[in-house]
C-alpha atoms as a PDB file:
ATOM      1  CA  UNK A   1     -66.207 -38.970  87.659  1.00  0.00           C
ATOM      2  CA  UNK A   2     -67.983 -41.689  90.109  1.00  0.00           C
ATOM      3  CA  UNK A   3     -70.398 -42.429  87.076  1.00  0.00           C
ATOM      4  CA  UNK A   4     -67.417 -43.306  85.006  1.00  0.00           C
ATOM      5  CA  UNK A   5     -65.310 -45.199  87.760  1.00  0.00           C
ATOM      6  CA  UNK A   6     -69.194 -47.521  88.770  1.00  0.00           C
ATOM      7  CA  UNK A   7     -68.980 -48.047  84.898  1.00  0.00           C
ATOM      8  CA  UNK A   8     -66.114 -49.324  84.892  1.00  0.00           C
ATOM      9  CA  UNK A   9     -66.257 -51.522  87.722  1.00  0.00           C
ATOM     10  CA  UNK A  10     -69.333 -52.918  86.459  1.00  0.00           C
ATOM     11  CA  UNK A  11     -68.007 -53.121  83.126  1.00  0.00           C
ATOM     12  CA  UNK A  12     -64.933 -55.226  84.643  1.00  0.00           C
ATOM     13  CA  UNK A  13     -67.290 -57.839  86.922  1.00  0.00           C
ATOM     14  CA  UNK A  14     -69.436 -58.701  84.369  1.00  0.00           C
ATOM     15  CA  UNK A  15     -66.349 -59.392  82.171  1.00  0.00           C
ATOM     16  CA  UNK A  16     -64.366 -61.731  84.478  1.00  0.00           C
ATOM     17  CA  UNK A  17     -67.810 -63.700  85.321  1.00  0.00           C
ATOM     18  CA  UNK A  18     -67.747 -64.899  81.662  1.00  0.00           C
ATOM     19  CA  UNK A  19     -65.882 -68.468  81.492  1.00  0.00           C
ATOM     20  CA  UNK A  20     -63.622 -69.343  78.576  1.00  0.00           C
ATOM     21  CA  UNK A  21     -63.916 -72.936  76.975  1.00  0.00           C
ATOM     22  CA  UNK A  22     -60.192 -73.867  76.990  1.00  0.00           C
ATOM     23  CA  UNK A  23     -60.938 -77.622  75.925  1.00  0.00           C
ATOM     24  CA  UNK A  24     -60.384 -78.227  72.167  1.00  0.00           C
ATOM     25  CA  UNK A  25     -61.386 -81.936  72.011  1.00  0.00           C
ATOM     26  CA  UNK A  26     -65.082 -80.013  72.801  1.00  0.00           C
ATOM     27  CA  UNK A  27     -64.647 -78.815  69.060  1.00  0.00           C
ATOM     28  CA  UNK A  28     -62.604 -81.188  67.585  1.00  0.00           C
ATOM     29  CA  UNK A  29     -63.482 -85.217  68.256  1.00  0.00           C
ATOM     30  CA  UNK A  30     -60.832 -87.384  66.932  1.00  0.00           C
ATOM     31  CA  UNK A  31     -59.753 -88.612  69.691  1.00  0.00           C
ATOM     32  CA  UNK A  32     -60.929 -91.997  70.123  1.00  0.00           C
ATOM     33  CA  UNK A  33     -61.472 -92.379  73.299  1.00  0.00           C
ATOM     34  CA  UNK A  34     -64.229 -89.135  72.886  1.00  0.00           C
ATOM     35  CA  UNK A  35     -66.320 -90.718  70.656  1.00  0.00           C
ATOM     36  CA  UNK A  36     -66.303 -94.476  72.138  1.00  0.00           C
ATOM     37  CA  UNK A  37     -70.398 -94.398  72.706  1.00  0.00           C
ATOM     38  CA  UNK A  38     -71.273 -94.564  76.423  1.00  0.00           C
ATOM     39  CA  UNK A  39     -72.200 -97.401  78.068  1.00  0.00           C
ATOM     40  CA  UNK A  40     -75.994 -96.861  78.819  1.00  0.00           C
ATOM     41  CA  UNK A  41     -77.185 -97.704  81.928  1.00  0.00           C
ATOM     42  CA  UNK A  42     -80.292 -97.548  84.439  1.00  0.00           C
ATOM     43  CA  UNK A  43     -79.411 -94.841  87.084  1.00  0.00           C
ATOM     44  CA  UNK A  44     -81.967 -93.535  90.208  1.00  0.00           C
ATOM     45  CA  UNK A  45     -82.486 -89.919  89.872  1.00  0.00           C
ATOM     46  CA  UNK A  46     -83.628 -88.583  92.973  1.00  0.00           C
ATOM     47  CA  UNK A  47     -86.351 -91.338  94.203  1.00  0.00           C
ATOM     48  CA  UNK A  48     -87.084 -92.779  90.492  1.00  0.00           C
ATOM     49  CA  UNK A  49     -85.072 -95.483  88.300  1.00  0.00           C
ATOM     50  CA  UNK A  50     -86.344 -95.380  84.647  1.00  0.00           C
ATOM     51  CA  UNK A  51     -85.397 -98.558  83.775  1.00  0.00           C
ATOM     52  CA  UNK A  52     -84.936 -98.034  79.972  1.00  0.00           C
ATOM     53  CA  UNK A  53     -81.493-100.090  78.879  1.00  0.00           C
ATOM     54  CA  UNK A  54     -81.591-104.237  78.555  1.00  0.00           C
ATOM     55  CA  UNK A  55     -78.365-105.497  79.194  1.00  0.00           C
ATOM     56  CA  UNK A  56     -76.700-108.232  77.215  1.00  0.00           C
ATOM     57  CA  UNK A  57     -78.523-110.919  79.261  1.00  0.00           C
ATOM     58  CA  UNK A  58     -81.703-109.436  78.289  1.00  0.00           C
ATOM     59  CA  UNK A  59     -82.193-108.031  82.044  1.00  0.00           C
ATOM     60  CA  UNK A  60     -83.206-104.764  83.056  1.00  0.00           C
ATOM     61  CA  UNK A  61     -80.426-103.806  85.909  1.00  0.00           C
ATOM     62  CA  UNK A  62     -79.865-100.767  88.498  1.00  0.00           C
ATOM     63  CA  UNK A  63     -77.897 -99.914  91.101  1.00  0.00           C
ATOM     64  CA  UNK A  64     -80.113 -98.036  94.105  1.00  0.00           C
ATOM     65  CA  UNK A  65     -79.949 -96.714  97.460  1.00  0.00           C
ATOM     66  CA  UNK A  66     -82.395 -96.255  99.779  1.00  0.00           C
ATOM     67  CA  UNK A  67     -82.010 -93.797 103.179  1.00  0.00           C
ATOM     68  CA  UNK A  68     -83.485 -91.895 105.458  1.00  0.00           C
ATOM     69  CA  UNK A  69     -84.049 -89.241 102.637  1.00  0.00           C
ATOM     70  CA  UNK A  70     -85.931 -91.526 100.148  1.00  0.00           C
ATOM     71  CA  UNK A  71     -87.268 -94.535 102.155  1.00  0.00           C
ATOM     72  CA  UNK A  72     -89.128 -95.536  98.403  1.00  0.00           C
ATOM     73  CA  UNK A  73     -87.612 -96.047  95.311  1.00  0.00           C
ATOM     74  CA  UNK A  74     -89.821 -96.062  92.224  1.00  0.00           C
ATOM     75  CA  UNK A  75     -88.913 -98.308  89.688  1.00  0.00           C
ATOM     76  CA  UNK A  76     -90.570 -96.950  86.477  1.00  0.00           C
ATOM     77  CA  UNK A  77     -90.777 -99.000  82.840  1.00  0.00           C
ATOM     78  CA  UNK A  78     -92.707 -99.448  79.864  1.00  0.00           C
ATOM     79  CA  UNK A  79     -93.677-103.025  78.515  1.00  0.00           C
ATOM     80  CA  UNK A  80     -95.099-102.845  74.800  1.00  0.00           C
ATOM     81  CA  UNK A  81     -95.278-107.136  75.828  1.00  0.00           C
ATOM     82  CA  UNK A  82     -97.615-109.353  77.555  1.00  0.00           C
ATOM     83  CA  UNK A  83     -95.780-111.924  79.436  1.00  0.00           C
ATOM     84  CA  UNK A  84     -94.085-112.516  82.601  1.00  0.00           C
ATOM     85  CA  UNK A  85     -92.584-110.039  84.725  1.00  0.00           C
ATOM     86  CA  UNK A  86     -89.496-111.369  86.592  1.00  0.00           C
ATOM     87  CA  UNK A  87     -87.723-109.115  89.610  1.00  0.00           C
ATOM     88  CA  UNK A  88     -84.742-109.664  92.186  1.00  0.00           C
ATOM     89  CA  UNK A  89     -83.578-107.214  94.721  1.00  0.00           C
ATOM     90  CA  UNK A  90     -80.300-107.813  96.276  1.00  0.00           C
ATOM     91  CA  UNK A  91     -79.025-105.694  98.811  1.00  0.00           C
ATOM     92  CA  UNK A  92     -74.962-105.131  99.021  1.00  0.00           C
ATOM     93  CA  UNK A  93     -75.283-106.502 102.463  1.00  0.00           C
ATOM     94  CA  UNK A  94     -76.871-109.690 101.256  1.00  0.00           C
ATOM     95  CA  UNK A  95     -79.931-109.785 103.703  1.00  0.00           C
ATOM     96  CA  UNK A  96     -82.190-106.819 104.860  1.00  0.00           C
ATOM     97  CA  UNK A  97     -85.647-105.766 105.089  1.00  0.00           C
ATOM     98  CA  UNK A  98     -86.372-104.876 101.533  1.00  0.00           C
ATOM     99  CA  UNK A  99     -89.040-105.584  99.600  1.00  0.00           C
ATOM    100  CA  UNK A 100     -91.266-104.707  96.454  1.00  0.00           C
ATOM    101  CA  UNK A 101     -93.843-103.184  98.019  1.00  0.00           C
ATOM    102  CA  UNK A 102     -96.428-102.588  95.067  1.00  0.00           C
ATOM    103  CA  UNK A 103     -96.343-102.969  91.135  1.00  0.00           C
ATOM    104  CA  UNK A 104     -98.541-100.277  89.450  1.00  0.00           C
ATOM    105  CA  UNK A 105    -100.303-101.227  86.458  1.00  0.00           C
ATOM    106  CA  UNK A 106    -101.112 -99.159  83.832  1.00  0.00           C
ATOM    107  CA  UNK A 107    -104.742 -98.623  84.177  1.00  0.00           C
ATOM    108  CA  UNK A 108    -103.657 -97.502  87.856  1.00  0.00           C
ATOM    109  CA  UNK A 109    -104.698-100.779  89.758  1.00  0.00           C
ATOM    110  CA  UNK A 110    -101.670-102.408  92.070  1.00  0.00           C
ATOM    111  CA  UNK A 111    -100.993-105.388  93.632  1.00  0.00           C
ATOM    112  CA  UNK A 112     -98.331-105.928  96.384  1.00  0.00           C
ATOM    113  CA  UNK A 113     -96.960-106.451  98.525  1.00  0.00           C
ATOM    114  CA  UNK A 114     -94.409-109.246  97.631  1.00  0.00           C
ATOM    115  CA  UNK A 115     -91.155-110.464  98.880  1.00  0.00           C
ATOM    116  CA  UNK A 116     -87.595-109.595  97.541  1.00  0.00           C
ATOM    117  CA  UNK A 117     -88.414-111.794  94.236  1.00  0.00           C
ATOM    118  CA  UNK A 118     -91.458-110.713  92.305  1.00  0.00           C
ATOM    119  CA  UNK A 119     -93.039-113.127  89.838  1.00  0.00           C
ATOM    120  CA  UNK A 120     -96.002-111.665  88.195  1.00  0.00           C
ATOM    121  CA  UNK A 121     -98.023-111.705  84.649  1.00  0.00           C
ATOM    122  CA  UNK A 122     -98.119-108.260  82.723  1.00  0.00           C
ATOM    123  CA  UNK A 123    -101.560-108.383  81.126  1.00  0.00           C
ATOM    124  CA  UNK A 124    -101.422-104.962  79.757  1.00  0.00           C
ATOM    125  CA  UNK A 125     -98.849-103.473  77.798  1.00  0.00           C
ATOM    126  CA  UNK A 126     -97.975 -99.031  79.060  1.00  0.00           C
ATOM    127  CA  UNK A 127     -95.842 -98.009  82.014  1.00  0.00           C
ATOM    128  CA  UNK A 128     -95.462 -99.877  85.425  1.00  0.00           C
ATOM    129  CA  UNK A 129     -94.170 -98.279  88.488  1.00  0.00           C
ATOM    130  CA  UNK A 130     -92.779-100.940  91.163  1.00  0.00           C
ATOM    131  CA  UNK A 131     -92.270 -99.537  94.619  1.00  0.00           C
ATOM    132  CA  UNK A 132     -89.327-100.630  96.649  1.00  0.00           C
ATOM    133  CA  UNK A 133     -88.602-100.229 100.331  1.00  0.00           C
ATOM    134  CA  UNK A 134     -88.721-101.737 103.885  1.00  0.00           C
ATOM    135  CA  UNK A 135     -91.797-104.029 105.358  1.00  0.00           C
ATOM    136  CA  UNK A 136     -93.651-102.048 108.042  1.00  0.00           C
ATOM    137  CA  UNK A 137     -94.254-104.976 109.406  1.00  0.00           C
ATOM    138  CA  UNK A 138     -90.538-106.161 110.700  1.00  0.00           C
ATOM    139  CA  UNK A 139     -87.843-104.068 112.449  1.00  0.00           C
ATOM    140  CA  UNK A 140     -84.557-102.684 111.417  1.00  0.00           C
ATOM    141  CA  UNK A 141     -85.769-100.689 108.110  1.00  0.00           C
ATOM    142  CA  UNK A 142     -82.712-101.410 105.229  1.00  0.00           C
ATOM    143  CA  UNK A 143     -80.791 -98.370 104.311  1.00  0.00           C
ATOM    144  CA  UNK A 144     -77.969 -98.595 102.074  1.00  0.00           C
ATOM    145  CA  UNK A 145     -77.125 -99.603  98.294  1.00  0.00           C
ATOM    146  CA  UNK A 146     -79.046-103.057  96.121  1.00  0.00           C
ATOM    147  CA  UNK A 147     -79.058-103.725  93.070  1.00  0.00           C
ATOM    148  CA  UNK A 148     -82.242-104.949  90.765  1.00  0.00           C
ATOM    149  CA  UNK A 149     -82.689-106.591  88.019  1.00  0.00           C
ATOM    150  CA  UNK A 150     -85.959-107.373  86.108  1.00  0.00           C
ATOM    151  CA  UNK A 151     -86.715-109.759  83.086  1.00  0.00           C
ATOM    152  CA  UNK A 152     -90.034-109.186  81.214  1.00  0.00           C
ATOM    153  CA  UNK A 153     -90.280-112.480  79.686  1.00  0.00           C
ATOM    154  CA  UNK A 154     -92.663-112.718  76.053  1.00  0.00           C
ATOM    155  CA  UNK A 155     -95.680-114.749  76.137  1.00  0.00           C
END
């Protein structure tokens, strides 16, 4: 009898775990405002911003945040052109101490540290990283939300 009744109850928690798709526009897409494409955009994951959409100026943009949490945010792209690279932070605040701190090449050289524009000749063509945070060198590290915005313009 208690092997039947532990069955049971087993049986009956593992049934009401399982979740029931109630949403029909999941199956059936005709609604238009379901298959409008999204708008793609560059978003920071974690400590990372894969900058991978142009917008319609031809700019790569983002929205960031740095904290306590992630004092460095790595700006990561891939430039099949030679050319030159153009970069802007801009905090919400409209001043701080924030700065690119290092471009990465591909063969794994850097350069940095620069200022909150960037203005620099891509002579390879593979994946940069840029690093982004405060100077070491002043006070009052920035925390808080900027936005970036790159141009990679063609030789």
């Amino acid at each position: 009898m208690k092997f039947l009744l532990m069955l049971s109850l087993s049986i009956f928690f593992f049934s009401c775990q399982e979740k029931e798709n109630k949403n029909p526009s999941v199956y059936y897409s005709s609604d238009p405002v379901q298959t409008k494409k999204k708008k793609e955009e560059n978003k920071q994951i974690g400590d990372t911003i894969h900058m991978n959409y142009i917008d319609d100026q031809g700019l790569y943009t983002a929205e960031g945040l740095i904290d306590s949490i992630r004092p460095r945010i790595y700006i990561k792209f891939k430039s099949d052109d030679l050319g030159e690279l153009k970069g802007k932070i801009i905090p919400t605040t409209g001043k701080g101490n924030i700065r690119f701190n290092q471009i990465i090449f591909p063969d794994e050289t850097s350069d940095g540290p620069f200022g909150m524009d960037l203005k620099i000749q891509l002579t390879q063509k593979g994946n940069y990283i840029i690093v982004i945070g405060h100077s070491l060198m002043a006070d009052n590290p920035f925390w808080g939300k900027f936005k970036i915005q790159l141009e990679n313009k063609k030789e």
